[in-house]
N, C-alpha and C. Protein backbone atom coordinates (compact mmCIF):
# COMPACT_ATOMS: atom_id res chain seq x y z
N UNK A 1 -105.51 11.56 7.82
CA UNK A 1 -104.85 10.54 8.64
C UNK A 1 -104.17 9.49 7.76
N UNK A 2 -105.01 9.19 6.55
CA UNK A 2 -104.41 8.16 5.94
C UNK A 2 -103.18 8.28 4.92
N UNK A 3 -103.05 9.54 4.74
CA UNK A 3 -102.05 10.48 3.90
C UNK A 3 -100.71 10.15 4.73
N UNK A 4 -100.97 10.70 5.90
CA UNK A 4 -99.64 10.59 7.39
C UNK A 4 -99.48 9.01 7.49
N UNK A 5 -100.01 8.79 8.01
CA UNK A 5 -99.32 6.79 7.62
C UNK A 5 -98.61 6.66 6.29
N UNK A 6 -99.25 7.08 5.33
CA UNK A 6 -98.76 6.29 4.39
C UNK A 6 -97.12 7.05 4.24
N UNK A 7 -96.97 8.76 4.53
CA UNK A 7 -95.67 9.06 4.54
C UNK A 7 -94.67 8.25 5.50
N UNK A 8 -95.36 7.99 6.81
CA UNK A 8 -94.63 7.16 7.57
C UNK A 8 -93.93 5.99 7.35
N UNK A 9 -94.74 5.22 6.52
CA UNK A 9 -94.78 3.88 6.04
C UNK A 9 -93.51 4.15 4.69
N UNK A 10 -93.62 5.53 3.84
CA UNK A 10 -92.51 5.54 2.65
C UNK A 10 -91.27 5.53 3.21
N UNK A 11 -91.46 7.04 4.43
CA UNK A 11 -90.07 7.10 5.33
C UNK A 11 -89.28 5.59 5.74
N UNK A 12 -90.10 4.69 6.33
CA UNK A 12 -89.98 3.25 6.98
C UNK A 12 -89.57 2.72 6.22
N UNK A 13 -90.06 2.38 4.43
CA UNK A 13 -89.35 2.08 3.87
C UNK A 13 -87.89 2.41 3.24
N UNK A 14 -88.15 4.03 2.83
CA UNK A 14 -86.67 4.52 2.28
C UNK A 14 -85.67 4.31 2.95
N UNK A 15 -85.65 4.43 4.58
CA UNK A 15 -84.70 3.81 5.55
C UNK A 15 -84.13 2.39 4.91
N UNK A 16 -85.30 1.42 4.89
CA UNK A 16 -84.75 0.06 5.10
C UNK A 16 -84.10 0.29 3.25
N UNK A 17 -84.66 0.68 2.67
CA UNK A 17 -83.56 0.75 1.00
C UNK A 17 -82.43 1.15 1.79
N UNK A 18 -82.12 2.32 2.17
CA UNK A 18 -80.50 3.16 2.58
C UNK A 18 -79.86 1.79 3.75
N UNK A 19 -80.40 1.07 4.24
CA UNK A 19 -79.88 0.09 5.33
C UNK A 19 -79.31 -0.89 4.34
N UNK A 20 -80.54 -1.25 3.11
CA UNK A 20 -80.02 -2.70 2.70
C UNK A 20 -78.66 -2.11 1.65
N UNK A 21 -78.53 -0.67 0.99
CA UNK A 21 -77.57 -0.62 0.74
C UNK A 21 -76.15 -0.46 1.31
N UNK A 22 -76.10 0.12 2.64
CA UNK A 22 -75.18 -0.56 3.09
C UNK A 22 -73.98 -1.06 3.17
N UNK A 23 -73.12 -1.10 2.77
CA UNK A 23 -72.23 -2.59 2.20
C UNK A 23 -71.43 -2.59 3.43
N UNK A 24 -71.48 -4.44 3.57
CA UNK A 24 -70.64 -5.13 4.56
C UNK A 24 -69.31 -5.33 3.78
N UNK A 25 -68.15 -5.02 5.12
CA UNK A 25 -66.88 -5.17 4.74
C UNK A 25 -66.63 -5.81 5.61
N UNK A 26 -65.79 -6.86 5.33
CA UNK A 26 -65.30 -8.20 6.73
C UNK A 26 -63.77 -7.49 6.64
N UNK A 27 -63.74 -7.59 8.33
CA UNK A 27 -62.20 -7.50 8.17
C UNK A 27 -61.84 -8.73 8.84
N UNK A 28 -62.13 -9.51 9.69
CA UNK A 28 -61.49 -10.79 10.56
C UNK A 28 -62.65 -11.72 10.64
N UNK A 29 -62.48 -12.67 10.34
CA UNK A 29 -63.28 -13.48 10.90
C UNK A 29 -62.36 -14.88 12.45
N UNK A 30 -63.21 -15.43 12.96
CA UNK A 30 -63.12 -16.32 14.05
C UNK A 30 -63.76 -17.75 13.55
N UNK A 31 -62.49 -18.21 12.51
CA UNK A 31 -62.72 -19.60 12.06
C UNK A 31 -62.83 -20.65 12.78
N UNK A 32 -62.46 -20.45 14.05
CA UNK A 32 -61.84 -21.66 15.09
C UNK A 32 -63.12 -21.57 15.59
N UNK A 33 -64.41 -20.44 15.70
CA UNK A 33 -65.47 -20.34 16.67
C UNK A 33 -66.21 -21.60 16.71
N UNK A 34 -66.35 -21.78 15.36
CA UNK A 34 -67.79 -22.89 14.45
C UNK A 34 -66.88 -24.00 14.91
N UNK A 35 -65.58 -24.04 15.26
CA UNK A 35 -65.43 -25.76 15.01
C UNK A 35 -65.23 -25.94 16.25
N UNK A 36 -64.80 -25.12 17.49
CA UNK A 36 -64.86 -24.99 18.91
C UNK A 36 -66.66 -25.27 19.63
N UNK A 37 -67.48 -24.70 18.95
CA UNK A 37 -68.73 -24.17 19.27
C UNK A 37 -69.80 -24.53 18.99
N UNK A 38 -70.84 -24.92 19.52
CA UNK A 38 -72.06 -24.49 18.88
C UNK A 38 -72.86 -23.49 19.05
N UNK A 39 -73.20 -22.74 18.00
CA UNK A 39 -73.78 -21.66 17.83
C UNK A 39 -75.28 -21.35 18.40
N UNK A 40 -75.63 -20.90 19.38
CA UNK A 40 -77.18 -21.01 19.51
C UNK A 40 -77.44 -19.70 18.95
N UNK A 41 -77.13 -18.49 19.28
CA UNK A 41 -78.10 -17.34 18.66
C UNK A 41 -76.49 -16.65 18.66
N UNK A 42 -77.03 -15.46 17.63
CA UNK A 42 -75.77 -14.49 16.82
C UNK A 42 -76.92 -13.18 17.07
N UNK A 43 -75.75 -11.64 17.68
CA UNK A 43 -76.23 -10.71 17.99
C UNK A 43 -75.30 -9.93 17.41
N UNK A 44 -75.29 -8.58 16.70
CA UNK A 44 -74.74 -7.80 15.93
C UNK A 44 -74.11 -6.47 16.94
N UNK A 45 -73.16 -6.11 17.28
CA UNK A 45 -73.12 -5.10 18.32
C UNK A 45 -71.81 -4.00 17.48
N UNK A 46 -72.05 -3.11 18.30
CA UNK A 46 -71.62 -2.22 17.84
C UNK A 46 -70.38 -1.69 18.89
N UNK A 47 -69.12 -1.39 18.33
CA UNK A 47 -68.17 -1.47 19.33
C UNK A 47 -67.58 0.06 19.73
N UNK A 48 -66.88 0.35 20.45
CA UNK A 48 -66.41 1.41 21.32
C UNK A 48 -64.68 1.34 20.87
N UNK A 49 -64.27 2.32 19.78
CA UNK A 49 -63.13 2.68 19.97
C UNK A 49 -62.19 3.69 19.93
N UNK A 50 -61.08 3.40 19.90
CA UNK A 50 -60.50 4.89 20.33
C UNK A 50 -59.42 5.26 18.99
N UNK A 51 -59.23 6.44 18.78
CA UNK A 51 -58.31 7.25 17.92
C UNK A 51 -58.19 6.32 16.76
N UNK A 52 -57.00 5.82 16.49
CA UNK A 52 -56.28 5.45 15.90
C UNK A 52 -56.45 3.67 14.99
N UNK A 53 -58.04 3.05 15.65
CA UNK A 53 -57.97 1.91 15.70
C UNK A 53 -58.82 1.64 14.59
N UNK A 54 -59.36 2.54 14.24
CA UNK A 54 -60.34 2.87 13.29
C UNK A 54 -59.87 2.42 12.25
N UNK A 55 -59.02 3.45 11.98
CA UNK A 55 -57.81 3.46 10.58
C UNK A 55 -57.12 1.99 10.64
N UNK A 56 -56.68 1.49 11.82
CA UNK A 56 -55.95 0.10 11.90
C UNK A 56 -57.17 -0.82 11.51
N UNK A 57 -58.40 -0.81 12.27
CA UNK A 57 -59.34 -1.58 11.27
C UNK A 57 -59.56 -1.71 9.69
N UNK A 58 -59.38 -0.07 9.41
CA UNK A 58 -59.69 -0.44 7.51
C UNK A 58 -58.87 -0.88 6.65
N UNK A 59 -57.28 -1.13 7.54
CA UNK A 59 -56.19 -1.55 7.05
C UNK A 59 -56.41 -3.13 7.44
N UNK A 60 -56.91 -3.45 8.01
CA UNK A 60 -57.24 -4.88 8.30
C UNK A 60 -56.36 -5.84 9.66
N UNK A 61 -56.00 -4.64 9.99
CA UNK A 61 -54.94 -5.53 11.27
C UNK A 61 -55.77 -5.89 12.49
N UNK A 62 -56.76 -7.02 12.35
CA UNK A 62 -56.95 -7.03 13.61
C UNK A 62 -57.28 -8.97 13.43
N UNK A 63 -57.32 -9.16 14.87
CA UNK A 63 -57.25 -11.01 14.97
C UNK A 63 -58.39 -11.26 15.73
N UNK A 64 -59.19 -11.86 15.78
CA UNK A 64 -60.10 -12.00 16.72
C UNK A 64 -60.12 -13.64 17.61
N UNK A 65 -58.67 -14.16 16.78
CA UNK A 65 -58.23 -15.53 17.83
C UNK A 65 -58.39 -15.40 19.55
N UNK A 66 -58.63 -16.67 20.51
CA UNK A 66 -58.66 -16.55 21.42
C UNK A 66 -59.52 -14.92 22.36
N UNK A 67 -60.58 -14.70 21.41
CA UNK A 67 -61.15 -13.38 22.24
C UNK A 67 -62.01 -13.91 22.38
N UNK A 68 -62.96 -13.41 23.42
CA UNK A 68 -64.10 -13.91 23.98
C UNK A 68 -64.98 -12.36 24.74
N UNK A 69 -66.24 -12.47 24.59
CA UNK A 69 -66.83 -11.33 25.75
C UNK A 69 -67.00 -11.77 26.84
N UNK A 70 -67.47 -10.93 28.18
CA UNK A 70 -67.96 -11.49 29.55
C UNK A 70 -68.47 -10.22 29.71
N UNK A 71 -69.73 -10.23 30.40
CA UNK A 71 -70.61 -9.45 30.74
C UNK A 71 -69.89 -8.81 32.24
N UNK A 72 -69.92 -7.80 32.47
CA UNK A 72 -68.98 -6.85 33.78
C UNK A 72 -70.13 -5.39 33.86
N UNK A 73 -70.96 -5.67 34.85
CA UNK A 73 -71.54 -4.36 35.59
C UNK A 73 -72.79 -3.85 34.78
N UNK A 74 -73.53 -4.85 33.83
CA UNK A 74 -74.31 -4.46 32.82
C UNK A 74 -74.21 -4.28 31.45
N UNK A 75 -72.99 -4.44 31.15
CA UNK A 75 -71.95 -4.05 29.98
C UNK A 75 -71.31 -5.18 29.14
N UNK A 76 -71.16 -5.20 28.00
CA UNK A 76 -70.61 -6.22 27.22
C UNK A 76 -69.23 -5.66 27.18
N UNK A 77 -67.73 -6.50 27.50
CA UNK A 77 -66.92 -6.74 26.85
C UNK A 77 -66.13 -7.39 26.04
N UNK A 78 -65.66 -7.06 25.26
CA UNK A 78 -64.96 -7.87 24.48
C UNK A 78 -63.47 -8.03 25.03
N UNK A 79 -62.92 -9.49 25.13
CA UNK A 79 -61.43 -9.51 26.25
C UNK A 79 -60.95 -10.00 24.18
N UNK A 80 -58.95 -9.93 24.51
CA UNK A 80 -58.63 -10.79 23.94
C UNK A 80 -58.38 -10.62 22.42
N UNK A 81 -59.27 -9.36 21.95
CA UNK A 81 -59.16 -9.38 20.25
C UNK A 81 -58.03 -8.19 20.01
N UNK A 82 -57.26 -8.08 19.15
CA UNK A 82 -56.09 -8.01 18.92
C UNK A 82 -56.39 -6.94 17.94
N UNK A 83 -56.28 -5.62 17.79
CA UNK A 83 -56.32 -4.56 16.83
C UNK A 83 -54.37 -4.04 16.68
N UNK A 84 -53.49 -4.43 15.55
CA UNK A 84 -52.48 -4.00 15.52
C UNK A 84 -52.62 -2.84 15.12
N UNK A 85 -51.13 -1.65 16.11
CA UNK A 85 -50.93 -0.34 16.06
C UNK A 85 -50.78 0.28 14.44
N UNK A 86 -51.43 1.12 14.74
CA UNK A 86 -51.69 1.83 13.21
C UNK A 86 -50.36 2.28 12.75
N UNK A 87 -49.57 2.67 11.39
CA UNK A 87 -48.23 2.96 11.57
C UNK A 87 -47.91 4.53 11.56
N UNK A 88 -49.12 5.18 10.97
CA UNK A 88 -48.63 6.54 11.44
C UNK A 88 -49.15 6.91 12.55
N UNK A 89 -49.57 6.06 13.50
CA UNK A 89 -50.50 6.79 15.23
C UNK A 89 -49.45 7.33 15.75
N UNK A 90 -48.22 7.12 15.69
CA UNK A 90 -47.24 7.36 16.63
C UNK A 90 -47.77 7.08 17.97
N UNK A 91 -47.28 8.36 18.95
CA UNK A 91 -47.51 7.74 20.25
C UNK A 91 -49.13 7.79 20.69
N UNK A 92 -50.23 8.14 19.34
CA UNK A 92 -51.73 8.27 19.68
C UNK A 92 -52.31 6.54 19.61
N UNK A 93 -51.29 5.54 19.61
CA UNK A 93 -51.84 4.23 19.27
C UNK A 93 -52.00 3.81 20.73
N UNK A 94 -53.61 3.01 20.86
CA UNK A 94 -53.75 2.30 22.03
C UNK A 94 -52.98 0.79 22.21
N UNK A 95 -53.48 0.18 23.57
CA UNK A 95 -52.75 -1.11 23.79
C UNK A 95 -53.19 -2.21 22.88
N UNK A 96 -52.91 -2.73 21.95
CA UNK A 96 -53.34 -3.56 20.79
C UNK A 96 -54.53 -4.81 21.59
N UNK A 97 -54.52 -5.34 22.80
CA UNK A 97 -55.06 -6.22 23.26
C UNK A 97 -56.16 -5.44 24.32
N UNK A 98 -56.17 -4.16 24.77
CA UNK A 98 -57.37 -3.26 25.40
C UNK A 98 -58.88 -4.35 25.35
N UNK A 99 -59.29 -4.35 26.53
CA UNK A 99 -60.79 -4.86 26.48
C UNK A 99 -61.80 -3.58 25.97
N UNK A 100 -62.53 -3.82 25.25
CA UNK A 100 -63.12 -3.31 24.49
C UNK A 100 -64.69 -2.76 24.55
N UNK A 101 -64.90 -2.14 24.99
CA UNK A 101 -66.77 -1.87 25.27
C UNK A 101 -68.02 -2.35 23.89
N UNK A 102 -68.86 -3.04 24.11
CA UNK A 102 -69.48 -3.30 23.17
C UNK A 102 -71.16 -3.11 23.05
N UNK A 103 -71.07 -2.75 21.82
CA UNK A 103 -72.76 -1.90 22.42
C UNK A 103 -73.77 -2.47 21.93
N UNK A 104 -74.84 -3.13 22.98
CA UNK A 104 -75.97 -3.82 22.97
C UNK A 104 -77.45 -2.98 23.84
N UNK A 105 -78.42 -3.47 22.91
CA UNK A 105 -79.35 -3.41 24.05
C UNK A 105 -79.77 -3.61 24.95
N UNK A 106 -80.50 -2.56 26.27
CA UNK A 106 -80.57 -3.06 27.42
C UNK A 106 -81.10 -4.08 27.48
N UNK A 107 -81.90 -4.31 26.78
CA UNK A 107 -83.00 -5.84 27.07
C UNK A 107 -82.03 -7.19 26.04
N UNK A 108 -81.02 -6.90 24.99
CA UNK A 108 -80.04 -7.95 24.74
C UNK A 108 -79.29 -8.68 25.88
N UNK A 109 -78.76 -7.44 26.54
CA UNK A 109 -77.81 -7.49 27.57
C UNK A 109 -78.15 -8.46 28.93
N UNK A 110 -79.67 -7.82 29.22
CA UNK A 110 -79.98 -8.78 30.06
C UNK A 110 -80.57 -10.22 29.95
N UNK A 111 -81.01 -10.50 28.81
CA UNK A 111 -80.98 -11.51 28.12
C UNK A 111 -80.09 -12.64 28.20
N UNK A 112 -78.98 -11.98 27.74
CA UNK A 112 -77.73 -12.71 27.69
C UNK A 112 -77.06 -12.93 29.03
N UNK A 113 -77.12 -12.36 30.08
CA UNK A 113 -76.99 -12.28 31.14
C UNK A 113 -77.71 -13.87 32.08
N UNK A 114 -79.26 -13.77 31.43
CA UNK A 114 -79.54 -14.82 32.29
C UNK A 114 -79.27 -16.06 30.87
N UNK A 115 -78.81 -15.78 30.13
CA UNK A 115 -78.33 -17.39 29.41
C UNK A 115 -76.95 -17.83 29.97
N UNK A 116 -75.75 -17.08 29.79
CA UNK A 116 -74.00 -16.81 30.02
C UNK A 116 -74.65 -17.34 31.68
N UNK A 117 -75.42 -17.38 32.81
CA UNK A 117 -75.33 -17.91 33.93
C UNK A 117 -75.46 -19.43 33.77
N UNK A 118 -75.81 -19.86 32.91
CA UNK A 118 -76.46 -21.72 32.47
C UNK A 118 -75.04 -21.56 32.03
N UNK A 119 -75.06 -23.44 33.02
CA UNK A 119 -73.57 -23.65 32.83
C UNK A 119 -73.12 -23.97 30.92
N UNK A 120 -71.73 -23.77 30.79
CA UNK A 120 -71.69 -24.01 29.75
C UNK A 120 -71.55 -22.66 28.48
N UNK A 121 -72.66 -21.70 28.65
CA UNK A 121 -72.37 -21.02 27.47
C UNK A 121 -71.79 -19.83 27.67
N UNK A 122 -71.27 -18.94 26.62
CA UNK A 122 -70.19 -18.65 26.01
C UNK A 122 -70.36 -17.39 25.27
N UNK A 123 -70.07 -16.39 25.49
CA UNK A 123 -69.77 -15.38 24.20
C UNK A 123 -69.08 -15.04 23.49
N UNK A 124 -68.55 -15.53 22.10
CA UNK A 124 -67.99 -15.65 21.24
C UNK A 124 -68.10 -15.11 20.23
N UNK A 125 -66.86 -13.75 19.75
CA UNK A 125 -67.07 -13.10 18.39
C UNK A 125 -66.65 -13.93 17.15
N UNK A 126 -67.88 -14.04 16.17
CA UNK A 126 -67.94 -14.46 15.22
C UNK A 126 -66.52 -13.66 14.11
N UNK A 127 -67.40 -12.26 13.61
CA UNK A 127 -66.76 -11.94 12.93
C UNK A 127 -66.64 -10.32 13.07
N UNK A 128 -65.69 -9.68 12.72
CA UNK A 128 -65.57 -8.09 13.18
C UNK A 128 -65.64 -7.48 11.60
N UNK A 129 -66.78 -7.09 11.43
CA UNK A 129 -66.90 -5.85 9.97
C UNK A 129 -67.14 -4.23 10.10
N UNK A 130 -67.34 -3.56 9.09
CA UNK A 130 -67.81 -2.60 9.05
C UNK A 130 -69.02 -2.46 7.59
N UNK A 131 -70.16 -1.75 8.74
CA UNK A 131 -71.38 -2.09 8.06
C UNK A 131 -71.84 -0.45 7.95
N UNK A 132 -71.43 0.15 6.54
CA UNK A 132 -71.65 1.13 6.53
C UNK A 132 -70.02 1.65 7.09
N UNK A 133 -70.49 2.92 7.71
CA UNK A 133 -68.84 3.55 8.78
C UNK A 133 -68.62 3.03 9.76
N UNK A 134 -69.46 2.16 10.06
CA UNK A 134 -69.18 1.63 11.45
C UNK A 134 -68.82 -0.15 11.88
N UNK A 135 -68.10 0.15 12.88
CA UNK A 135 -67.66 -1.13 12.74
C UNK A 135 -68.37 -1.67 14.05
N UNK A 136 -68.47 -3.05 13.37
CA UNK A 136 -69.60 -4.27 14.33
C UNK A 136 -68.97 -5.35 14.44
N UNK A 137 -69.56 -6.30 15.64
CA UNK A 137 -69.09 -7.53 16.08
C UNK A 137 -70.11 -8.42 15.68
N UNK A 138 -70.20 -9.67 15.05
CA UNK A 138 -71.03 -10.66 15.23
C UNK A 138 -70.90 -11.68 16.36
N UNK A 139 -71.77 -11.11 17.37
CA UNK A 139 -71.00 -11.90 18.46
C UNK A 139 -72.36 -13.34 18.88
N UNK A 140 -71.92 -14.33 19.40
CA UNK A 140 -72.25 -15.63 19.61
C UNK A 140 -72.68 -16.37 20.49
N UNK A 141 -73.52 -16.21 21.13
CA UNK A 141 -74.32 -17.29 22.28
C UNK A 141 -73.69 -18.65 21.82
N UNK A 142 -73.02 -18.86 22.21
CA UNK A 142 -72.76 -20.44 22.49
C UNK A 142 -71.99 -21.79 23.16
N UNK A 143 -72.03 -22.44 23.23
CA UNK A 143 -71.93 -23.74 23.94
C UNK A 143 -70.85 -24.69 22.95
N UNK A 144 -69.75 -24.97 24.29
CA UNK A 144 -68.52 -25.77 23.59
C UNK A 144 -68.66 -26.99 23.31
N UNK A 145 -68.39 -27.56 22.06
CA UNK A 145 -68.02 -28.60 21.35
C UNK A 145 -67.40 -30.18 22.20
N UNK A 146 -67.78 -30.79 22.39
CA UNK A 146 -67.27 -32.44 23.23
C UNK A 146 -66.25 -32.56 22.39
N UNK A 147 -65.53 -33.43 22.07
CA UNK A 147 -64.33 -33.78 21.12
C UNK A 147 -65.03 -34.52 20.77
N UNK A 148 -65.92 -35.24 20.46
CA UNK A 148 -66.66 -36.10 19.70
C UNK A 148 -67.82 -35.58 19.03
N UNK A 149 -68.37 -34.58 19.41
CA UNK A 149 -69.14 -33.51 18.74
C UNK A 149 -67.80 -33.51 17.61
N UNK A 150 -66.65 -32.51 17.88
CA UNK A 150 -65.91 -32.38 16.76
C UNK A 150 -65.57 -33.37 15.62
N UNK A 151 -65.66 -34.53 16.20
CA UNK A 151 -65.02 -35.81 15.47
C UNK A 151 -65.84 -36.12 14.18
N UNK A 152 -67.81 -35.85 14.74
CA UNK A 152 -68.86 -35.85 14.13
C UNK A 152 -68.78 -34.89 13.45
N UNK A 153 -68.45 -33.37 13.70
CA UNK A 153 -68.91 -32.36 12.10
C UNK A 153 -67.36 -32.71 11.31
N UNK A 154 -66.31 -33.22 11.97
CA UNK A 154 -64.68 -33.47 10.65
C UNK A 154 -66.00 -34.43 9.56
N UNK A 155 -66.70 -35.93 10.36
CA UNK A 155 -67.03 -36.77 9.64
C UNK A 155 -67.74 -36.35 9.01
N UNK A 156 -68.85 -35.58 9.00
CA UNK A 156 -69.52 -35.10 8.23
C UNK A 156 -69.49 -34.60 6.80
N UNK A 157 -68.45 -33.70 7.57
CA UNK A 157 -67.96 -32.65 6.74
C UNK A 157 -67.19 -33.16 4.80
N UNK A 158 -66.77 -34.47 5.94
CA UNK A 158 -65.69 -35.34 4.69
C UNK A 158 -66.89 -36.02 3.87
N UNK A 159 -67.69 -36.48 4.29
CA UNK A 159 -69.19 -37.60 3.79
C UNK A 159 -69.86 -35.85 2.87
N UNK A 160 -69.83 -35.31 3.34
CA UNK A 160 -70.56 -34.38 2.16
C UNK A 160 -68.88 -33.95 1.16
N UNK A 161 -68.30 -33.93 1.37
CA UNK A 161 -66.94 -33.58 0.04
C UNK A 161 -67.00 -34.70 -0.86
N UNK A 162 -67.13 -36.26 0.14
CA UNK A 162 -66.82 -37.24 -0.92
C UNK A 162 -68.49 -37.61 -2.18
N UNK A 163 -69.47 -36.48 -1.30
CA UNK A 163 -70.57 -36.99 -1.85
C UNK A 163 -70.61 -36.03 -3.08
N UNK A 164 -70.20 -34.84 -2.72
CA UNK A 164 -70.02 -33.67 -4.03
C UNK A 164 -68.97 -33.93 -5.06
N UNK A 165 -67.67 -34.78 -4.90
CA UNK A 165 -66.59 -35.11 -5.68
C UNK A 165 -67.40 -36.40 -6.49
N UNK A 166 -68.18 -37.53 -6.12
CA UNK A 166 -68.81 -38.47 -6.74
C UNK A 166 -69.90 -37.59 -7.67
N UNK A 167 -70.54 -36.49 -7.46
CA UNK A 167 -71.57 -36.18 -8.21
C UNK A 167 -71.00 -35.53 -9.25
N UNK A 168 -69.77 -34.63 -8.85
CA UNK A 168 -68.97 -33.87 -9.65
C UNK A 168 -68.47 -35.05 -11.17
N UNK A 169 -67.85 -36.01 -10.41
CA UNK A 169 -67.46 -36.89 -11.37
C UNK A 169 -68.57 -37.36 -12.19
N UNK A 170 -69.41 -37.82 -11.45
CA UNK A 170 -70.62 -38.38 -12.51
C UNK A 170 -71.08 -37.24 -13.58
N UNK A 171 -71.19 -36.35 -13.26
CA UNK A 171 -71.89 -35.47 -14.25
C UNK A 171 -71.24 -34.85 -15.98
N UNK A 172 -69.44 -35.29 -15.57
CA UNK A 172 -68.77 -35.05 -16.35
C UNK A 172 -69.09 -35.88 -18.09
């Protein structure tokens, strides 16, 4: 018995080695998210696409400005993110703006379901990579920014530059 665990336990690990190697490739990120947003929780999903978009992903044409998900019938979509037509698809290229299927767990899904009903929050793709062959969404539970929320992370933001440019200088 204790032989069989412990193969279990090597298998369990050799997986997580082959996972952590891996390598993440960013193709877009959603800079505007963090300064629009606050972030409560980040979920990793895995997306649904067709022919040609693949190849337009590893070429890097895609925008993830102004996209957003909304939950429709149990299902995550993604509205809004922008994959430009590949140049040799010819006529196999989809509609560059297509809502997009996105793949979560059943128990994520419903999760998110009863948060996205509280007024206020938001599903928001972070960033679109490929992790391994496959390409993923970092997508975003969260809640929009007051304009004075914003006013507070600009101030911030400047009070930690001027505090790193004073240390910078001093150290010289």
């Amino acid at each position: 018995m204790e032989k069989k665990e412990k193969n279990i336990r090597e298998r369990k690990a050799d997986k997580g080695s082959v996972s952590d190697k891996e390598e993440i490739k960013i193709i877009a990120t959603n800079r505007k998210a963090r300064h629009e947003y606050n972030i409560i929780e980040t979920y990793e999903a895995g997306m649904v696409l067709r022919g040609t978009e693949v190849k337009a992903l590893r070429e890097g044409k895609a925008n993830l400005k102004d996209s957003y998900a909304k939950i429709d019938k149990e299902e995550v979509v993604l509205l809004n993110m922008h994959i430009s037509p590949y140049e040799k698809g010819n006529r196999y290229n989809q509609d560059p703006t297509r809502p997009r299927k996105l793949l979560l767990h059943r128990n994520q899904i419903r999760r998110l379901v009863g948060r996205v009903v509280e007024k206020g929050l938001t599903l928001v793709p972070l960033r679109l990579y490929f992790k391994g062959s496959y390409a993923k969404v970092e997508l975003a539970l969260a809640v929009g920014k007051k304009l004075y929320d914003r006013r507070n992370s600009i101030a911030e933001r400047e009070a930690d530059r001027a505090l790193r440019r004073a240390l910078k200088e001093r150290n010289k």
